[in-house]
Protein backbone atom coordinates (compact mmCIF):
# COMPACT_ATOMS: atom_id res chain seq x y z
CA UNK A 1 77.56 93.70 -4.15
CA UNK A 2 79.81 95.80 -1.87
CA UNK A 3 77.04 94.81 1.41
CA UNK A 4 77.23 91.79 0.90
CA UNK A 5 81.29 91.52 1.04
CA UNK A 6 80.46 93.27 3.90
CA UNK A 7 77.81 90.83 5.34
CA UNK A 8 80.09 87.89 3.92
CA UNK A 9 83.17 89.33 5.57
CA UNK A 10 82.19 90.24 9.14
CA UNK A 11 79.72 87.53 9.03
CA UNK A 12 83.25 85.44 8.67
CA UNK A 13 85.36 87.01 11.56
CA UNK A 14 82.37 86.51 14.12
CA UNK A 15 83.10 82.78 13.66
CA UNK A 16 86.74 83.21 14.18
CA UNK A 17 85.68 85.02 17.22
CA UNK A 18 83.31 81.93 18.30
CA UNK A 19 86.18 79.33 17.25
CA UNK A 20 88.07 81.85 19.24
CA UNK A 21 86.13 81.52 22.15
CA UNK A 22 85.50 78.22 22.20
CA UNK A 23 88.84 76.48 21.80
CA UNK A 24 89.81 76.60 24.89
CA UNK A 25 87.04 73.49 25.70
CA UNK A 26 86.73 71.74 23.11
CA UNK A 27 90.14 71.81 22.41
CA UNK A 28 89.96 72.14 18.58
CA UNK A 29 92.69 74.46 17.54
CA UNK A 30 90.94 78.01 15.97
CA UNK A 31 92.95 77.66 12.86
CA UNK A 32 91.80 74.27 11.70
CA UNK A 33 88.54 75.70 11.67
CA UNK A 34 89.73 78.91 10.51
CA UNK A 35 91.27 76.95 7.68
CA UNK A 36 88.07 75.02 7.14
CA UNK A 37 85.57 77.98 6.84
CA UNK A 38 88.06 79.60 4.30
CA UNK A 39 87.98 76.50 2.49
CA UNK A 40 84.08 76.19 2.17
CA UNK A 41 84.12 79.78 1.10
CA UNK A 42 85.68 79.17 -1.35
CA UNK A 43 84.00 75.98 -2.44
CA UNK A 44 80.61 78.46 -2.88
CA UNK A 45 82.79 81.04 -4.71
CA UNK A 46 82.99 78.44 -7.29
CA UNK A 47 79.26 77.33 -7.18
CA UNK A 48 77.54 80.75 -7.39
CA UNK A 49 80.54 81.75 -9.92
CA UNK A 50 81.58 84.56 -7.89
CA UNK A 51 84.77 86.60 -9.88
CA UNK A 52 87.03 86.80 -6.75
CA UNK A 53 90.51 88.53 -7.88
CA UNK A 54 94.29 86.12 -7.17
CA UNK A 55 94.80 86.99 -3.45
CA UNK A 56 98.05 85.10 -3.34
CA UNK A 57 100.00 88.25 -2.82
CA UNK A 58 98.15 89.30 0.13
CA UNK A 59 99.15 86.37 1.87
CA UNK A 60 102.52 87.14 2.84
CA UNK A 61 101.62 90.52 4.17
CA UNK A 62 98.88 89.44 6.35
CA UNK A 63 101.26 86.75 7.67
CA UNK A 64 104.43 89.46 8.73
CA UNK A 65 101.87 91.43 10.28
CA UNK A 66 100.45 88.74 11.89
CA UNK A 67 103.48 87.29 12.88
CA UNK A 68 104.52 90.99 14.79
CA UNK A 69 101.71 91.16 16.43
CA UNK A 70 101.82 87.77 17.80
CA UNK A 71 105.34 87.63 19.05
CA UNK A 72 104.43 91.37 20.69
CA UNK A 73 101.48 89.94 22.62
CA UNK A 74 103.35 87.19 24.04
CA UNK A 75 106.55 89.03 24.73
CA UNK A 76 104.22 91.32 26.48
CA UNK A 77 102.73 88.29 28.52
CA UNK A 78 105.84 87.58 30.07
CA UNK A 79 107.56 88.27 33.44
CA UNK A 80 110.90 88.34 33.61
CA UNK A 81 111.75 86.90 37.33
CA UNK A 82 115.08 85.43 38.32
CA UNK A 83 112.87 81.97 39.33
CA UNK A 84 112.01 81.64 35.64
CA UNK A 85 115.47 81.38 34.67
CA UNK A 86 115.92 77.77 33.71
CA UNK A 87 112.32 77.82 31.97
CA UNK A 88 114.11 80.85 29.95
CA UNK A 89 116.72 78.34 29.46
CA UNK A 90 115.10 75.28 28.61
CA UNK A 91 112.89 77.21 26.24
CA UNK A 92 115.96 78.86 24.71
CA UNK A 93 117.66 75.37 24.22
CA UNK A 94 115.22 73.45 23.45
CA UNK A 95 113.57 76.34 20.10
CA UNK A 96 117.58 76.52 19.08
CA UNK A 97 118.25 72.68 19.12
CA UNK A 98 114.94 71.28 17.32
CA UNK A 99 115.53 74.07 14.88
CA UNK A 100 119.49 73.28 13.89
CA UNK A 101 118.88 69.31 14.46
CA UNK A 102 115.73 69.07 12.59
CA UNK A 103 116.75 72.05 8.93
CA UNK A 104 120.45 69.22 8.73
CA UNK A 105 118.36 66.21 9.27
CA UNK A 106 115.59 67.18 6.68
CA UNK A 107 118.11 69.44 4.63
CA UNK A 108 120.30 66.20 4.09
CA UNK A 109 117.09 64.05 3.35
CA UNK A 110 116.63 66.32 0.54
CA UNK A 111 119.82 66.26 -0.66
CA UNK A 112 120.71 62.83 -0.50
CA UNK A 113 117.33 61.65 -1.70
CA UNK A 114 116.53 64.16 -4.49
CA UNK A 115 119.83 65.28 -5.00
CA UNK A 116 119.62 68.66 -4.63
CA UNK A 117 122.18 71.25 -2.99
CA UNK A 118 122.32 71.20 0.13
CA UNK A 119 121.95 74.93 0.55
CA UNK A 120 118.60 74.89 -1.51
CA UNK A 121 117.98 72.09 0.61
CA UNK A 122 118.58 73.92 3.74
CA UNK A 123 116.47 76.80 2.81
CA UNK A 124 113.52 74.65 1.97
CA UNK A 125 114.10 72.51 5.33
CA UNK A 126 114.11 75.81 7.69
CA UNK A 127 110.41 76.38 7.25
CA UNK A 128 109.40 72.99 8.76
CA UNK A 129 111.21 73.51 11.71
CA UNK A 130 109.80 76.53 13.31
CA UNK A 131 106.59 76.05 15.52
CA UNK A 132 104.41 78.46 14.77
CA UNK A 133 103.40 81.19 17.66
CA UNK A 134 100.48 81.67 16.23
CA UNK A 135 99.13 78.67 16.88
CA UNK A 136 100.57 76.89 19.92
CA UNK A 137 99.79 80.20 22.12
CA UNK A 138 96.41 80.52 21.76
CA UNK A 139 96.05 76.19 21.97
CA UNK A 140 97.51 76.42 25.57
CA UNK A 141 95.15 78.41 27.36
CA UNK A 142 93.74 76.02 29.37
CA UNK A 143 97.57 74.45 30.45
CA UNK A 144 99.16 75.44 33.60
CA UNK A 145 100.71 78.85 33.91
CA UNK A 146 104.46 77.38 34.09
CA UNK A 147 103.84 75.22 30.72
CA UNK A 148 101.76 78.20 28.92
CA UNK A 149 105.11 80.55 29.34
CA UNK A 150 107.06 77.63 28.24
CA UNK A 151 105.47 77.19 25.12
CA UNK A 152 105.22 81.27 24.63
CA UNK A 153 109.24 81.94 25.13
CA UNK A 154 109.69 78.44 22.99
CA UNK A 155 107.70 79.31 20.62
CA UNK A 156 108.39 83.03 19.95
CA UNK A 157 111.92 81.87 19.86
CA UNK A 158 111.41 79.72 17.86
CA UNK A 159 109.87 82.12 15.74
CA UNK A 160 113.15 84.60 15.78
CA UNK A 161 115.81 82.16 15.31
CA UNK A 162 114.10 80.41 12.12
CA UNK A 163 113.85 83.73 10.98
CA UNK A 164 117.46 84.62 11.54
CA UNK A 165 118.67 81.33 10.29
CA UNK A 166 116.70 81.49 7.12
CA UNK A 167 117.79 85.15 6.10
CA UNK A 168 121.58 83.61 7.37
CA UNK A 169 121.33 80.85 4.56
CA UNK A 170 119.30 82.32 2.29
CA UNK A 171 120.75 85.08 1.91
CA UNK A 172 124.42 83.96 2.00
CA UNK A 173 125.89 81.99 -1.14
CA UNK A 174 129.46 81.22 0.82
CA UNK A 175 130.43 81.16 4.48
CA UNK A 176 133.17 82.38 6.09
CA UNK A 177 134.79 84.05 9.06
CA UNK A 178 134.09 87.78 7.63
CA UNK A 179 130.34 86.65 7.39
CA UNK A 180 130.33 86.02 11.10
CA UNK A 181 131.37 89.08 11.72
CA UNK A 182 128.83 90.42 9.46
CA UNK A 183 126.37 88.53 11.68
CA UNK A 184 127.72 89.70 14.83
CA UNK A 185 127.50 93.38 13.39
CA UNK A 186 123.45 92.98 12.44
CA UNK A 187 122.86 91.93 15.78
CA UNK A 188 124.61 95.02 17.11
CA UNK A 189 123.13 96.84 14.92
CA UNK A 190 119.25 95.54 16.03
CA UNK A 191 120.40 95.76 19.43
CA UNK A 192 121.30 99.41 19.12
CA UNK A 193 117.71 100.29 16.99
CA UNK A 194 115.86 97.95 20.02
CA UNK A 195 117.39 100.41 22.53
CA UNK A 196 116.76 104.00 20.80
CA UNK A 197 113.35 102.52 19.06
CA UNK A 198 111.84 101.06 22.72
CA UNK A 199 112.58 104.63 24.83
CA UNK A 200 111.08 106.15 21.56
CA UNK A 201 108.03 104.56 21.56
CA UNK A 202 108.07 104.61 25.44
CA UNK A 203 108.07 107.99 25.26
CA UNK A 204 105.73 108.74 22.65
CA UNK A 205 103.48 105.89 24.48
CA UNK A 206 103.90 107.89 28.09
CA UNK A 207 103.61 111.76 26.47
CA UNK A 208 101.15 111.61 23.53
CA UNK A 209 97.90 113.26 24.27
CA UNK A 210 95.55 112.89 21.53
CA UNK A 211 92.46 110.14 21.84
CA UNK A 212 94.26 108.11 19.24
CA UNK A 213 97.87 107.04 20.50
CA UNK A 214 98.04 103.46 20.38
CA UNK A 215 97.27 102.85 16.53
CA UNK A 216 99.81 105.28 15.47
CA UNK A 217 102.52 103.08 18.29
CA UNK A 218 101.60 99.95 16.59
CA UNK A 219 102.58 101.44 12.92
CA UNK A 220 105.55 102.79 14.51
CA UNK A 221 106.79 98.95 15.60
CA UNK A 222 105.72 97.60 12.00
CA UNK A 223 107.50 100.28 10.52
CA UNK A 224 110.52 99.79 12.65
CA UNK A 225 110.29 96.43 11.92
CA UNK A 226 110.04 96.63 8.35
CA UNK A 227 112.51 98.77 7.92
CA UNK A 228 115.33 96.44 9.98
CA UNK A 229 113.94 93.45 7.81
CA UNK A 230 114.84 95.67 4.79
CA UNK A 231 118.24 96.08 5.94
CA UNK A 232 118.33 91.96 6.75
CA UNK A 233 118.67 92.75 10.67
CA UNK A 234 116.97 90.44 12.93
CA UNK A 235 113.83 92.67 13.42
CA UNK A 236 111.88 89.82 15.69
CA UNK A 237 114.01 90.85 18.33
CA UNK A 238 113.08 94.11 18.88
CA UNK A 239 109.67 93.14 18.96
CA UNK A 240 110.49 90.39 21.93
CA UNK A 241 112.27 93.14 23.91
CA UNK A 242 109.76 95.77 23.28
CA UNK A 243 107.22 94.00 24.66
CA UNK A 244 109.37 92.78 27.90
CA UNK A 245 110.36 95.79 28.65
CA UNK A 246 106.54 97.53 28.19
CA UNK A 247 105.25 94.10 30.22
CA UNK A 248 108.04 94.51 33.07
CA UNK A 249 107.91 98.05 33.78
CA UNK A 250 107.96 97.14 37.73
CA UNK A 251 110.65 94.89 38.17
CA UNK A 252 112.74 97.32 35.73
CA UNK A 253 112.06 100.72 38.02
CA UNK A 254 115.24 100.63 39.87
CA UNK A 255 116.98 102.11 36.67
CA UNK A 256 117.02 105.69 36.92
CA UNK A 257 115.83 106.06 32.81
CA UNK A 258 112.86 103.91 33.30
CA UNK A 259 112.17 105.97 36.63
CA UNK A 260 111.99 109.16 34.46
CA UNK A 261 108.73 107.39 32.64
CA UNK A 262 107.10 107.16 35.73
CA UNK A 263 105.98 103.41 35.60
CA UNK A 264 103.14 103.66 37.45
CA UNK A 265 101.14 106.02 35.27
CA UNK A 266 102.99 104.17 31.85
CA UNK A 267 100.77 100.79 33.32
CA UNK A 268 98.26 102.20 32.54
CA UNK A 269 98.50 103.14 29.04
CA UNK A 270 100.68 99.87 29.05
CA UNK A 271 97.44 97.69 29.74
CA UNK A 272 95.68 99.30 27.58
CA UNK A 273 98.07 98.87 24.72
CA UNK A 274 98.22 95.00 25.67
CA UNK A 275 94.51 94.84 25.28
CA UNK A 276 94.69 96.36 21.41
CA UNK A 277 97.82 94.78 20.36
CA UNK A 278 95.77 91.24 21.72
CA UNK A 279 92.48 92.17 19.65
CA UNK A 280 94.50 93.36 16.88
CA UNK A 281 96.71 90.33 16.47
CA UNK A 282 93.32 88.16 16.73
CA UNK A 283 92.27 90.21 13.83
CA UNK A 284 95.18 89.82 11.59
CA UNK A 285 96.10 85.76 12.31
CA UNK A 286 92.03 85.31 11.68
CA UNK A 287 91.87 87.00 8.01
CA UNK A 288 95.54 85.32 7.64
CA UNK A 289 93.93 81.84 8.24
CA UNK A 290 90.97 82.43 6.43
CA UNK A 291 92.80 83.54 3.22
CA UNK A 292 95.06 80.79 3.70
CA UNK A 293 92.49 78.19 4.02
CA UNK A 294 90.12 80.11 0.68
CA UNK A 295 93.75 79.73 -1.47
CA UNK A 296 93.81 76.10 -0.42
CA UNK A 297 93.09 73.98 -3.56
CA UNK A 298 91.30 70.24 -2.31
CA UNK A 299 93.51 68.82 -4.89
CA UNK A 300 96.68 70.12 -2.98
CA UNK A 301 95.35 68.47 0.67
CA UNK A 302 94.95 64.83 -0.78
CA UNK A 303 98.07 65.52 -2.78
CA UNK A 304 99.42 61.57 -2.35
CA UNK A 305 102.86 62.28 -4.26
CA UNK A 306 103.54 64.47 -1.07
CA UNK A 307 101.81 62.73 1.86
CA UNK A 308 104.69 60.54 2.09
CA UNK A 309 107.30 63.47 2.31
CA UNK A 310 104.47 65.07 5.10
CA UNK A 311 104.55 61.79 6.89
CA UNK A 312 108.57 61.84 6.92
CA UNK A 313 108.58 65.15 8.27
CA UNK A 314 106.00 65.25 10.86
CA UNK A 315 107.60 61.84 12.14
CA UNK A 316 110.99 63.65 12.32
CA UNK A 317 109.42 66.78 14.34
CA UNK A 318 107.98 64.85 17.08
CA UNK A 319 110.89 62.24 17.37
CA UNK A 320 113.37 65.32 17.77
CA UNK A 321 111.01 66.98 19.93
CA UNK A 322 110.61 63.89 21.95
CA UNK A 323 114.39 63.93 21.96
CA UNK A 324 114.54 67.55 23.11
CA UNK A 325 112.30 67.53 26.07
CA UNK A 326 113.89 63.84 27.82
CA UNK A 327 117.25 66.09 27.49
CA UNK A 328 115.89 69.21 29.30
CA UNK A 329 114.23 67.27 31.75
CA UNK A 330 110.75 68.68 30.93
CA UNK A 331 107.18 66.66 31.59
CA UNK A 332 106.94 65.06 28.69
CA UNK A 333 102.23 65.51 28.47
CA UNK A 334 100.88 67.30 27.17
CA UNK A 335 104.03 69.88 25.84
CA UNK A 336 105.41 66.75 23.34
CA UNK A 337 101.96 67.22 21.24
CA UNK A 338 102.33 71.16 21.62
CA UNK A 339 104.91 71.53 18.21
CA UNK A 340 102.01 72.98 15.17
CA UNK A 341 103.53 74.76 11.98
CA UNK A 342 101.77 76.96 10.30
CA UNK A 343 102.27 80.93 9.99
CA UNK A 344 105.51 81.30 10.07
CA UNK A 345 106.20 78.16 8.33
CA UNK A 346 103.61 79.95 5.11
CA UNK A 347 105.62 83.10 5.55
CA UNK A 348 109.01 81.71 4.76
CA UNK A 349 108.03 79.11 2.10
CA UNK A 350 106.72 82.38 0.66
CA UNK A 351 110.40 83.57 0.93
CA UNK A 352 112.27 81.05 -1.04
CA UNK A 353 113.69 82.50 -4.22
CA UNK A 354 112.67 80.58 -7.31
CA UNK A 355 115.96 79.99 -7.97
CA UNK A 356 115.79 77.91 -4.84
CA UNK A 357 112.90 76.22 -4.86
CA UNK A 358 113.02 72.37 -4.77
CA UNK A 359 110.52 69.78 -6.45
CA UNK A 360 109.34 68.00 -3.22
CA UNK A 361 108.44 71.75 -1.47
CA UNK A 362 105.48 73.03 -2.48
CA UNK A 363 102.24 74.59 -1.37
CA UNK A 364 100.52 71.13 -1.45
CA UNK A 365 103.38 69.57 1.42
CA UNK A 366 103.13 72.98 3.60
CA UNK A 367 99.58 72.23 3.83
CA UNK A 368 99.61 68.64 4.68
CA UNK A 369 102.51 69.17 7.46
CA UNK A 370 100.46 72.26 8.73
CA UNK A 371 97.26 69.98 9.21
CA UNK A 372 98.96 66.68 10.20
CA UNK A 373 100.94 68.58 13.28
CA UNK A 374 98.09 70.29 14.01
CA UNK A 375 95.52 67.52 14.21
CA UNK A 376 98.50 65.73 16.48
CA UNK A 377 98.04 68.67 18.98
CA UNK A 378 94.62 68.67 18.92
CA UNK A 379 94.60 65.21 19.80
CA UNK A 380 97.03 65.21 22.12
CA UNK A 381 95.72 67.76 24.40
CA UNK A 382 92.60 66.28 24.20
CA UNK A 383 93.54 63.34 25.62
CA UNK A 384 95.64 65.36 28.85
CA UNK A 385 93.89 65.20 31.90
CA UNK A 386 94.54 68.36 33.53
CA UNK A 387 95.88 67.14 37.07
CA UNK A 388 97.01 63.92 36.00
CA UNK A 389 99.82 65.53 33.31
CA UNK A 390 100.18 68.48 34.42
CA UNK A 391 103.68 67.82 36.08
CA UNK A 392 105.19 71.60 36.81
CA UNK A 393 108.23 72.40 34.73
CA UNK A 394 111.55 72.52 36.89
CA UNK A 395 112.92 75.82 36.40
């Protein structure tokens, strides 16, 4: 029995690593696959009668490791250059704006059609609105260099302020001006742990001397993230700045504390790093998606008493996206198609309190929204002609 989990299960991640692979041409997003294959498994679970224990719980903490990993790879992907400043920007603006516009739009929906709170209805809105990293960066490959970044620093943004703004609502039951300042105080407080924990793990990065240093450097930023999560700071942003400042070590030389790591030998161990924390993160967002897609009930997919609600949202996404991009000025093909939900959208439904949960949000609608944006990117850039579309963004 235990060989052939072992057979079953590597047999499993070698066709991640083919969907992997071959993506990139025939433009079929990994995870729909990934999502497939975890599906079928699960289908022959139930023919041969297998006894497979509830791996519900698992979910979530496959998904926050996933989800650190993810935002670390493309942080470390990124070059910050003072000609990428209005990409920054756009990308800022345009992760911020879809994420307010869309939570009121759907959280008043909600409210005003199943006449629930608005605060419950707000929490249960958030999820929808975040594109999900884990998805849209490894669907771009094949774009231009100027629209891949844009959809890594919109994306990853996205990531951290849905985060923020869920624990902000969530977690609050009344606002005021003394919760602002609360606010302003956690992200002093993350800025001051991103500071002490990045020249820590610099360090440690630059000095250790043992054959196994980059493992133990990974923990270290899960930890450190787990930790800050634990004490509600906005952990995602250490991770972004960790992995600018490892992926800019050149352009951030000229500051005498950065000198004292000597860049030039820290590139090395920095590329290095990159190259784990890349096959590591593959690792992680592949057993994420196949769990997901195994836990997936058929009945929940073809769920009709929530297509319509899936319908309603997905329309919303791409009309405020579509609103978003003609307002920043941005080419509007192939990046309109470019908005999937998926693992950060599972990790926060899986955050909801049960106090707050609402009757139209459930596992069935995550799935179908999931899919149905999904599907529309896969379609979409399908149908872009690189060279024809591929309009460069104006930074």
């Amino acid at each position: 029995m235990t060989l052939t989990i072992i057979i079953i299960f590597c047999s499993l991640l070698l066709f991640a690593y083919l969907f992997d692979i071959t993506s990139s041409k025939t433009k079929i997003p990994s995870v729909i696959l990934l999502l497939l294959l975890g599906w079928m498994v699960k289908q022959l679970t139930m023919l041969f009668e297998f006894d497979i224990p509830d791996l519900t719980s698992v979910l979530p903490v496959f998904g926050t490791i996933g989800l650190i990993l993810i935002v670390l790879e493309g942080s470390l992907e990124l070059e910050l250059d003072r000609s990428k400043t209005g990409l920054i920007k756009k990308s800022f603006i345009g992760a911020v704006f879809s994420l307010l516009t869309l939570s009121f739009v759907l959280a008043a929906l909600f409210h005003f059609v199943g006449h629930f709170s608005f605060r419950d209805s707000l929490v249960n809105a958030i999820p929808f609105c975040v594109i999900s990293s884990a998805i849209a960066i490894p669907s771009v490959r094949s774009l231009r260099p100027a629209q891949r970044e844009f959809v890594i620093y919109e994306s990853s943004l996205s990531d951290i302020a849905g985060v923020l703004f869920f624990n902000f609502v969530a977690l609050n039951a009344t606002y005021d001006f003394s919760l602002l300042g609360n606010f302003g105080l956690q992200l002093f407080g993350i800025a001051l742990v991103s500071v002490v924990a990045i020249l820590g793990l610099s360090f440690l990065l630059h000095r250790i001397e043992h054959h196994i240093k980059y493992i133990p450097i990974i923990l270290l930023v899960i930890l450190i993230y787990s930790v800050s999560e634990y004490y509600h700071l906005p952990a995602l942003i250490f991770i972004l700045l960790f992995g600018l400042f490892l992926g800019n070590l050149k352009k951030l030389r000229h500051f005498k504390l950065v000198e004292r790591f000597r860049p030039e030998e820290l590139e090395k161990e920095v590329s290095k790093f990159r190259e784990l924390t890349i096959e590591a993160a593959f690792l992680v967002r592949a057993i994420f998606f196949l769990l997901f897609g195994y836990l997936i009930e058929t009945a929940e997919i073809l769920n009709t008493d929530t297509l319509i609600w899936a319908t309603v949202i997905v329309a919303a996404i791409f009309a405020i996206r579509a609103f978003q991009l003609k307002l920043s000025g941005i080419p509007f093909k192939p990046l309109f198609f470019v908005a999937p939900r998926g693992l950060i959208t599972i990790v926060l439904f899986f955050m909801i309190l049960p106090a707050q949960n609402i009757l139209p949000v459930n596992k069935s609608l995550i799935v179908q929204v999931i899919l149905l944006t999904t599907i529309i990117m896969m379609f979409g850039l399908m149908a872009t002609k690189k060279g024809k579309d591929d309009k460069p963004i104006n930074n």
